[in-house]
PDB file of N, CA and C in Angstrom:
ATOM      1  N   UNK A   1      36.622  -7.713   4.001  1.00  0.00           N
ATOM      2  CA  UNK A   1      35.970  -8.392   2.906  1.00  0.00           C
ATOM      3  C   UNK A   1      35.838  -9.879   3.256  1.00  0.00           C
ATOM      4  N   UNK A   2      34.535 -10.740   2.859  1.00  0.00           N
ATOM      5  CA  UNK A   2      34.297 -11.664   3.079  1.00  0.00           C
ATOM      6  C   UNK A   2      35.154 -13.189   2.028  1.00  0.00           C
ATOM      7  N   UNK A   3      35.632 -13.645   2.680  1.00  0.00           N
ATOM      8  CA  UNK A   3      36.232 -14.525   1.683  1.00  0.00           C
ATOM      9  C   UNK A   3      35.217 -16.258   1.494  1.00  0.00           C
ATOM     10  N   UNK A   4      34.628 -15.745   0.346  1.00  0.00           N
ATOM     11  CA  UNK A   4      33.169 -16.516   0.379  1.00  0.00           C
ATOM     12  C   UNK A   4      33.025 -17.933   0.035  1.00  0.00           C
ATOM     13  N   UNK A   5      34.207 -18.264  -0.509  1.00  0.00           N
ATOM     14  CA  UNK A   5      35.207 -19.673  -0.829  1.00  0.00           C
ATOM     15  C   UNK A   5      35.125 -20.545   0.865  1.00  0.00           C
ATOM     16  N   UNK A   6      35.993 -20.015   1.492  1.00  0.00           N
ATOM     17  CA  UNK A   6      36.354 -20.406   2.693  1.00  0.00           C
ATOM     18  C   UNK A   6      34.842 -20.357   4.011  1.00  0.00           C
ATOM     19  N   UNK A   7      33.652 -19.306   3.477  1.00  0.00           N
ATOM     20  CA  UNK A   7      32.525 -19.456   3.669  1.00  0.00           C
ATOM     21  C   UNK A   7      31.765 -20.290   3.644  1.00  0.00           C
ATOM     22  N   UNK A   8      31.957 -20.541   2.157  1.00  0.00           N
ATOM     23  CA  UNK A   8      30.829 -21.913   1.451  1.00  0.00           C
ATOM     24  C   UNK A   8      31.528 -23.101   2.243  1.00  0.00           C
ATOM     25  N   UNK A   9      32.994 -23.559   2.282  1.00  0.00           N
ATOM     26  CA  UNK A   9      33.506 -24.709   2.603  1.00  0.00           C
ATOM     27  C   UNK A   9      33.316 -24.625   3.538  1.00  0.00           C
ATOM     28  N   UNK A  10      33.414 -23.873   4.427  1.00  0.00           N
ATOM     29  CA  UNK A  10      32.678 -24.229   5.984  1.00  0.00           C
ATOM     30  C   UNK A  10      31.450 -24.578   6.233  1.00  0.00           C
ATOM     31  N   UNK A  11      30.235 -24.559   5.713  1.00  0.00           N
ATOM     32  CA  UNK A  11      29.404 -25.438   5.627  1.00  0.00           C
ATOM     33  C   UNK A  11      28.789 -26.519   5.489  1.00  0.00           C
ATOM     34  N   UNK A  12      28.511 -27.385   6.174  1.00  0.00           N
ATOM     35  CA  UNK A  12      28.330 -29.060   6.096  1.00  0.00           C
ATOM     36  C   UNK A  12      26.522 -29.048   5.586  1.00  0.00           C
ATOM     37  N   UNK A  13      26.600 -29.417   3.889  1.00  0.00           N
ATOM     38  CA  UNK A  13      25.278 -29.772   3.691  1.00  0.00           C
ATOM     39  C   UNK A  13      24.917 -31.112   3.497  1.00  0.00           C
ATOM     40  N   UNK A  14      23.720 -31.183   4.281  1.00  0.00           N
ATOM     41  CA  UNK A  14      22.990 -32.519   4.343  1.00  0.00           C
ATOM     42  C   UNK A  14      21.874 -32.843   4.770  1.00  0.00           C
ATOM     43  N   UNK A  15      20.999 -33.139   4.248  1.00  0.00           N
ATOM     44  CA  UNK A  15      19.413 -33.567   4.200  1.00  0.00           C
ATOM     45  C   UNK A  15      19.073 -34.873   5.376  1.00  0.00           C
ATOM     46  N   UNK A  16      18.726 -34.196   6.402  1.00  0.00           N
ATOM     47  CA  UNK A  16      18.288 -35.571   6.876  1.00  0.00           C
ATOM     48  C   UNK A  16      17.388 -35.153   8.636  1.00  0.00           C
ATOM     49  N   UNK A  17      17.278 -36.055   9.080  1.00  0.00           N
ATOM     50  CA  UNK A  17      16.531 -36.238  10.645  1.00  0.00           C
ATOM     51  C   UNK A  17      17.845 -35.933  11.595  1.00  0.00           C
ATOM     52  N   UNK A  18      18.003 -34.825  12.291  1.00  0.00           N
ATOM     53  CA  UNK A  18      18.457 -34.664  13.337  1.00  0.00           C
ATOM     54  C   UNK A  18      17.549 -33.943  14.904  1.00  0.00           C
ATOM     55  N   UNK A  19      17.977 -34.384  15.826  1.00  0.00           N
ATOM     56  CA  UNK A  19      17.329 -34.029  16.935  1.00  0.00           C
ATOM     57  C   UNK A  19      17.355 -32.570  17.438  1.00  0.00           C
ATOM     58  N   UNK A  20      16.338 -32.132  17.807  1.00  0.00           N
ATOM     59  CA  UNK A  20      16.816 -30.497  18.477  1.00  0.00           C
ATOM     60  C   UNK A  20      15.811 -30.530  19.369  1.00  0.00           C
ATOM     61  N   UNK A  21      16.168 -29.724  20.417  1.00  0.00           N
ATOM     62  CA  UNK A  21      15.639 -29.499  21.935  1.00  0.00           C
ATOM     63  C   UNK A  21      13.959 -29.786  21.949  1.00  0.00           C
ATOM     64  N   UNK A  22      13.453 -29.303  20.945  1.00  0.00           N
ATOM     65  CA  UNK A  22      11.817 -29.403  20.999  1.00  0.00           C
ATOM     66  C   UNK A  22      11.609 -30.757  20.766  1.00  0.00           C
ATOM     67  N   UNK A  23      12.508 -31.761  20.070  1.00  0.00           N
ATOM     68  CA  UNK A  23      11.930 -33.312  19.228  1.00  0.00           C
ATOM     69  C   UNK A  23      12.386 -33.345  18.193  1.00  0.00           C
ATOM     70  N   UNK A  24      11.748 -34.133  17.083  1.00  0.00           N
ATOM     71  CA  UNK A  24      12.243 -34.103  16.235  1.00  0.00           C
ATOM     72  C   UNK A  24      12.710 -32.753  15.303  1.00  0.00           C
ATOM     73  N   UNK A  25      13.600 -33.040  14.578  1.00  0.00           N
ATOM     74  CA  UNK A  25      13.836 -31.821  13.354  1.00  0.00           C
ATOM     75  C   UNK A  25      14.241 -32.530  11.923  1.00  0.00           C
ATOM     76  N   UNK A  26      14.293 -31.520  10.844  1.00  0.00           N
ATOM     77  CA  UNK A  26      15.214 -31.700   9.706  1.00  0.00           C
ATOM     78  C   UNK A  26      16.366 -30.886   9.658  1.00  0.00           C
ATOM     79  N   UNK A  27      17.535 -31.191   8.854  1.00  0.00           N
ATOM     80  CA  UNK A  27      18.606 -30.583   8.802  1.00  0.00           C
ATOM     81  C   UNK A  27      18.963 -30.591   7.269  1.00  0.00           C
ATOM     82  N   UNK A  28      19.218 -29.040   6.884  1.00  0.00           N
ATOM     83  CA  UNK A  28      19.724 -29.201   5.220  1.00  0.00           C
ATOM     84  C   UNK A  28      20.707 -28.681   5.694  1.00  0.00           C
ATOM     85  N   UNK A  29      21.239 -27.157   6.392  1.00  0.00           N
ATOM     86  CA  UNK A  29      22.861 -27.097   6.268  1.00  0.00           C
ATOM     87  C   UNK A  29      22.979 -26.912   8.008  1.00  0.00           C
ATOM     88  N   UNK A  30      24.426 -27.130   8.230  1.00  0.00           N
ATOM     89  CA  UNK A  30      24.908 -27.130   9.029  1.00  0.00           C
ATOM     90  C   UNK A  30      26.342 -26.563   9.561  1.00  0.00           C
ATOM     91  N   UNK A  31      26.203 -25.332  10.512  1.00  0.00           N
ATOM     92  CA  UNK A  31      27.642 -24.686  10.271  1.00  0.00           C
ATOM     93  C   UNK A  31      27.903 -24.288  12.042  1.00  0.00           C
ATOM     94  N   UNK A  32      29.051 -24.593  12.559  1.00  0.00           N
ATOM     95  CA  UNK A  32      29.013 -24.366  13.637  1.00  0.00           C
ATOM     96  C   UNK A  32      29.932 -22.835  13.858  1.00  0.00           C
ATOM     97  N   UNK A  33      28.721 -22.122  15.244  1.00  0.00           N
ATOM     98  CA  UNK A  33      29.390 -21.126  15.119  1.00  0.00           C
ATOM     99  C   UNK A  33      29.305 -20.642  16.670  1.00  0.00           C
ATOM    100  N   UNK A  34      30.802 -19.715  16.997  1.00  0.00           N
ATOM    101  CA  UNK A  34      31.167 -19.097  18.246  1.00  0.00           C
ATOM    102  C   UNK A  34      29.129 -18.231  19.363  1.00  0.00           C
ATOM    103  N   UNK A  35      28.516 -18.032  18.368  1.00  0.00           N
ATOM    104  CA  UNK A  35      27.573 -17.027  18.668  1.00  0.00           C
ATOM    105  C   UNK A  35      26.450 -18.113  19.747  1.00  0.00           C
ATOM    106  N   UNK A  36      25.575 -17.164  20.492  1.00  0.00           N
ATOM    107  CA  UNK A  36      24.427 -18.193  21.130  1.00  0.00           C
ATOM    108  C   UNK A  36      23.559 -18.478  20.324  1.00  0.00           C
ATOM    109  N   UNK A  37      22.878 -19.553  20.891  1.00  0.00           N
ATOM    110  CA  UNK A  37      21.388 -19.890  19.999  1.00  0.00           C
ATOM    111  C   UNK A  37      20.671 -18.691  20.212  1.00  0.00           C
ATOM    112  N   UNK A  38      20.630 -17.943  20.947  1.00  0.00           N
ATOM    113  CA  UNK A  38      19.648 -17.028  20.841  1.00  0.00           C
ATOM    114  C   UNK A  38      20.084 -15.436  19.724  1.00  0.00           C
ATOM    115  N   UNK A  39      21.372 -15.724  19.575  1.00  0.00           N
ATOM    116  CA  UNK A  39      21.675 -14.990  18.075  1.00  0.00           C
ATOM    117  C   UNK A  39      21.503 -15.484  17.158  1.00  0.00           C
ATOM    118  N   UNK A  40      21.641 -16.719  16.948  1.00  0.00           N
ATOM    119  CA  UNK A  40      21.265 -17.320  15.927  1.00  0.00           C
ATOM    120  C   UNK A  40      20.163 -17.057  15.206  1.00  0.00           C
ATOM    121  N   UNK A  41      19.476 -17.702  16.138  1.00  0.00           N
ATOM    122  CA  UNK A  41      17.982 -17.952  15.603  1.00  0.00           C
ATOM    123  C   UNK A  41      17.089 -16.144  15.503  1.00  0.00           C
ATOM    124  N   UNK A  42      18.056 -15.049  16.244  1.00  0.00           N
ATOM    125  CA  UNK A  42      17.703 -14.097  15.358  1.00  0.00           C
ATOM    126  C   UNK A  42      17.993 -14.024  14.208  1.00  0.00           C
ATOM    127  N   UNK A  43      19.051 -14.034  13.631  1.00  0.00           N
ATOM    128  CA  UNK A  43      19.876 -14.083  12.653  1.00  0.00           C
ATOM    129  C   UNK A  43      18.682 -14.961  11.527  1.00  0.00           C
ATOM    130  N   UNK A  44      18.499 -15.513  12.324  1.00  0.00           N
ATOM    131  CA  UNK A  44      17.070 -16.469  11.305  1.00  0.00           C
ATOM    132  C   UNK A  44      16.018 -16.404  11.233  1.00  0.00           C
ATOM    133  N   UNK A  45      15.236 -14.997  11.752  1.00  0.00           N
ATOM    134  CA  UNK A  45      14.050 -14.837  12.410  1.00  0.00           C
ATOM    135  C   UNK A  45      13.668 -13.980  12.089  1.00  0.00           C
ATOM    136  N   UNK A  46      14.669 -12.774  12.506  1.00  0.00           N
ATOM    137  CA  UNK A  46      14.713 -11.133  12.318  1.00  0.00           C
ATOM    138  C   UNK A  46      14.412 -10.590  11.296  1.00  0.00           C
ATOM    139  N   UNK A  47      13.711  -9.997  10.508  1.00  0.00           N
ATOM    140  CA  UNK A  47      13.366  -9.440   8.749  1.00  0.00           C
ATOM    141  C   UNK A  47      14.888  -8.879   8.947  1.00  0.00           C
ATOM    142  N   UNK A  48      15.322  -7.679   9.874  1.00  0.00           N
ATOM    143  CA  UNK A  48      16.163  -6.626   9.499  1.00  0.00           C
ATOM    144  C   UNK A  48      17.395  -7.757   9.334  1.00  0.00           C
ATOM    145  N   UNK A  49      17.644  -8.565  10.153  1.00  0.00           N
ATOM    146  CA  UNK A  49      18.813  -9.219   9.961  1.00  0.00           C
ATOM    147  C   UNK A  49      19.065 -10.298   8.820  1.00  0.00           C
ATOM    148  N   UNK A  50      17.940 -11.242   8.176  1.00  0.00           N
ATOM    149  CA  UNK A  50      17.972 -11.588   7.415  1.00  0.00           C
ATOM    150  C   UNK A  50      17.998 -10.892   5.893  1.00  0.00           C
ATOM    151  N   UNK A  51      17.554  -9.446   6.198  1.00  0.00           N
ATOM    152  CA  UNK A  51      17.934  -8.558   5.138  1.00  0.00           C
ATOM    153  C   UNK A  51      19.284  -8.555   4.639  1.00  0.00           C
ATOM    154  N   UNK A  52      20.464  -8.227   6.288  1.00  0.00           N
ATOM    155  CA  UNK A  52      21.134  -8.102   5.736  1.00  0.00           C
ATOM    156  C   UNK A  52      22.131  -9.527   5.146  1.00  0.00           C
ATOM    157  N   UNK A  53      21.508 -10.657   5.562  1.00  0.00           N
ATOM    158  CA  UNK A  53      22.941 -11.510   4.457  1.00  0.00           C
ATOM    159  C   UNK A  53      21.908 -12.102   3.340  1.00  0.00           C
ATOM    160  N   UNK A  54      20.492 -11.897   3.798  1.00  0.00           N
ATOM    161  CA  UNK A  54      20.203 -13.173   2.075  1.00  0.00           C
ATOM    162  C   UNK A  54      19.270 -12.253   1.227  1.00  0.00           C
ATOM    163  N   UNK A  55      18.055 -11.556   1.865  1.00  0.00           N
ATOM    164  CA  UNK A  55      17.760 -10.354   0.669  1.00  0.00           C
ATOM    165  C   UNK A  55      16.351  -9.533   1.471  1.00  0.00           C
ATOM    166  N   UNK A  56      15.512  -8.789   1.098  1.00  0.00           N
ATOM    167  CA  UNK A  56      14.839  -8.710   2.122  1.00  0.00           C
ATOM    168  C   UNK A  56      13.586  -9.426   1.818  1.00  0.00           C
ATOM    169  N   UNK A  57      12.643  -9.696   3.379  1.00  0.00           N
ATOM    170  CA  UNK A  57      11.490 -10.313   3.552  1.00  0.00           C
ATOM    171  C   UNK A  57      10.665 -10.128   3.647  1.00  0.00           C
ATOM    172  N   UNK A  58       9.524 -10.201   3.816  1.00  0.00           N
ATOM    173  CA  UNK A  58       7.823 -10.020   4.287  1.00  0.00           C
ATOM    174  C   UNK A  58       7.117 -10.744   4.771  1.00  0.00           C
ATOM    175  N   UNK A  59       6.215 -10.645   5.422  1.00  0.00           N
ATOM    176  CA  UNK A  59       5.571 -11.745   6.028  1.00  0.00           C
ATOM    177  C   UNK A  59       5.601 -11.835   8.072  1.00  0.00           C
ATOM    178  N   UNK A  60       5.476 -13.007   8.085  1.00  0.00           N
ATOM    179  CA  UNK A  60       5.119 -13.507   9.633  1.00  0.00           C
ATOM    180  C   UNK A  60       5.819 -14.485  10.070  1.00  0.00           C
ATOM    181  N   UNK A  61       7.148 -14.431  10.167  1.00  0.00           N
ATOM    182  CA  UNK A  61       7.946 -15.404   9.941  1.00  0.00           C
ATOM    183  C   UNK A  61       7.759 -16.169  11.589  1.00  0.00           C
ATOM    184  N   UNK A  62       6.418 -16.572  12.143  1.00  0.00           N
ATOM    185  CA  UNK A  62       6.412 -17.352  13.538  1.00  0.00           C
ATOM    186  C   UNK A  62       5.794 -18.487  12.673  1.00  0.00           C
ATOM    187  N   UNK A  63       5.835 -19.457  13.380  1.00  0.00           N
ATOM    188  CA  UNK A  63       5.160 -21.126  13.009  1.00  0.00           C
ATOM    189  C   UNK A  63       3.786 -20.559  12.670  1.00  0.00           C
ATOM    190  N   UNK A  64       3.326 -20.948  11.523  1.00  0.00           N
ATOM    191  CA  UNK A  64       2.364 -20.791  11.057  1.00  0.00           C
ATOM    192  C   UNK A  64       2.384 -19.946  10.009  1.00  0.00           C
ATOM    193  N   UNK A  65       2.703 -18.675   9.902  1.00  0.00           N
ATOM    194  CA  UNK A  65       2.829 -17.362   9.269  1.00  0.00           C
ATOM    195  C   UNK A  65       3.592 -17.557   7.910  1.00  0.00           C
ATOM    196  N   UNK A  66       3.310 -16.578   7.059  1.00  0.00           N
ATOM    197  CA  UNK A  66       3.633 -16.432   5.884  1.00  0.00           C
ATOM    198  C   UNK A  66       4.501 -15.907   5.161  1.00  0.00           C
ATOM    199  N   UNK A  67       5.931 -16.041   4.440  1.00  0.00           N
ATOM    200  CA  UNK A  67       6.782 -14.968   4.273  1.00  0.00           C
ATOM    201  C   UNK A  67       6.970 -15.530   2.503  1.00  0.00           C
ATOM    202  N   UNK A  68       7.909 -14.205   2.456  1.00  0.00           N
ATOM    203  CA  UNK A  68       8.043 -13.787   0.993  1.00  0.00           C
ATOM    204  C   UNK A  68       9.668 -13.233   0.725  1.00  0.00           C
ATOM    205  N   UNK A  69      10.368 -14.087   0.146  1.00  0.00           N
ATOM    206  CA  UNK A  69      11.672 -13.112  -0.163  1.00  0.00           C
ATOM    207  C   UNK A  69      11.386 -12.247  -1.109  1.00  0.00           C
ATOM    208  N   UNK A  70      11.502 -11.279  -1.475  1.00  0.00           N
ATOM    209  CA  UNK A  70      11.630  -9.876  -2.502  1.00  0.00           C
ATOM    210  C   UNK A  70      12.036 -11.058  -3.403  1.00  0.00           C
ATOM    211  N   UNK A  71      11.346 -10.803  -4.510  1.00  0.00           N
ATOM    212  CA  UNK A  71      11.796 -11.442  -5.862  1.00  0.00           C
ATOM    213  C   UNK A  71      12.462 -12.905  -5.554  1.00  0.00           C
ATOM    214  N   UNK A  72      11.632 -13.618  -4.729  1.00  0.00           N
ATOM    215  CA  UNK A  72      12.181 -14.608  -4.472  1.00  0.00           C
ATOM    216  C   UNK A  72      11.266 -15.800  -4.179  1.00  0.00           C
ATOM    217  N   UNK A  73      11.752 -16.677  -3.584  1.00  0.00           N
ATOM    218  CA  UNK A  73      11.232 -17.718  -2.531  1.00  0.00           C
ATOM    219  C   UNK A  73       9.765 -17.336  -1.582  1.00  0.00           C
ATOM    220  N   UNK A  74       8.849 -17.958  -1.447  1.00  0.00           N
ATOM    221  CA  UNK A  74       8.361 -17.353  -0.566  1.00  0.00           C
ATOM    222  C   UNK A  74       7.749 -19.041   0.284  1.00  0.00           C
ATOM    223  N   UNK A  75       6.805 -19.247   1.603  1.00  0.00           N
ATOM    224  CA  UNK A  75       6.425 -20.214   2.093  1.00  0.00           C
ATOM    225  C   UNK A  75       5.882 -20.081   3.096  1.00  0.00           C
ATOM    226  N   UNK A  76       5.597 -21.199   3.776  1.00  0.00           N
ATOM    227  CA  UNK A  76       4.422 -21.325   5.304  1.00  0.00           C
ATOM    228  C   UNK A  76       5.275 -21.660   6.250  1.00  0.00           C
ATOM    229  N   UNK A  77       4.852 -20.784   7.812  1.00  0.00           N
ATOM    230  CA  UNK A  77       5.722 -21.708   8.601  1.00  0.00           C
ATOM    231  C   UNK A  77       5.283 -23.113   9.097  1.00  0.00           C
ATOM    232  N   UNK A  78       4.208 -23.861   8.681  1.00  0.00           N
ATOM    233  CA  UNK A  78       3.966 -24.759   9.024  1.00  0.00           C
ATOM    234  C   UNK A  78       4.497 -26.248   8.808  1.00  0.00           C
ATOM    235  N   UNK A  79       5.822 -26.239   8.158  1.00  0.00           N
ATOM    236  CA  UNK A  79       6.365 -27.352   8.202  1.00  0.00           C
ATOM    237  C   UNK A  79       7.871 -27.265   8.750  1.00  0.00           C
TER     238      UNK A  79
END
């Protein structure tokens, strides 16, 4: 079982300009973790995997493309 207390507090949130490999970026949260960038950014990419921790998706989730959370959020990848 997930202890979701000790979850949330491990997260560093904060709004601002940080750098990443391509140039510039923005940063709202920030959590460091054992896994590669290239899990990661499945983890952030993937419909099936983002299903399973935040809800499920639709859409085209590459730069440009269009997504939709189920009863949710939806947006462009263009920013």
């Amino acid at each position: 079982m997930i202890d979701i207390v000790n979850q949330i507090n491990a997260t560093h949130r904060e709004i601002g300009n940080q750098p990443v490999a391509a140039g510039a970026g923005r940063s709202l949260l920030r959590r460091t973790s054992d896994a590669s960038t290239e899990d990661v950014w499945s983890t952030c990419t993937d419909p099936d995997r983002i299903r399973r921790w935040l809800a499920p998706i639709d859409g085209d989730l590459r730069l440009g493309g269009t997504f939709q959370l189920k009863d949710n959020a939806g947006g462009d990848g263009n920013r």
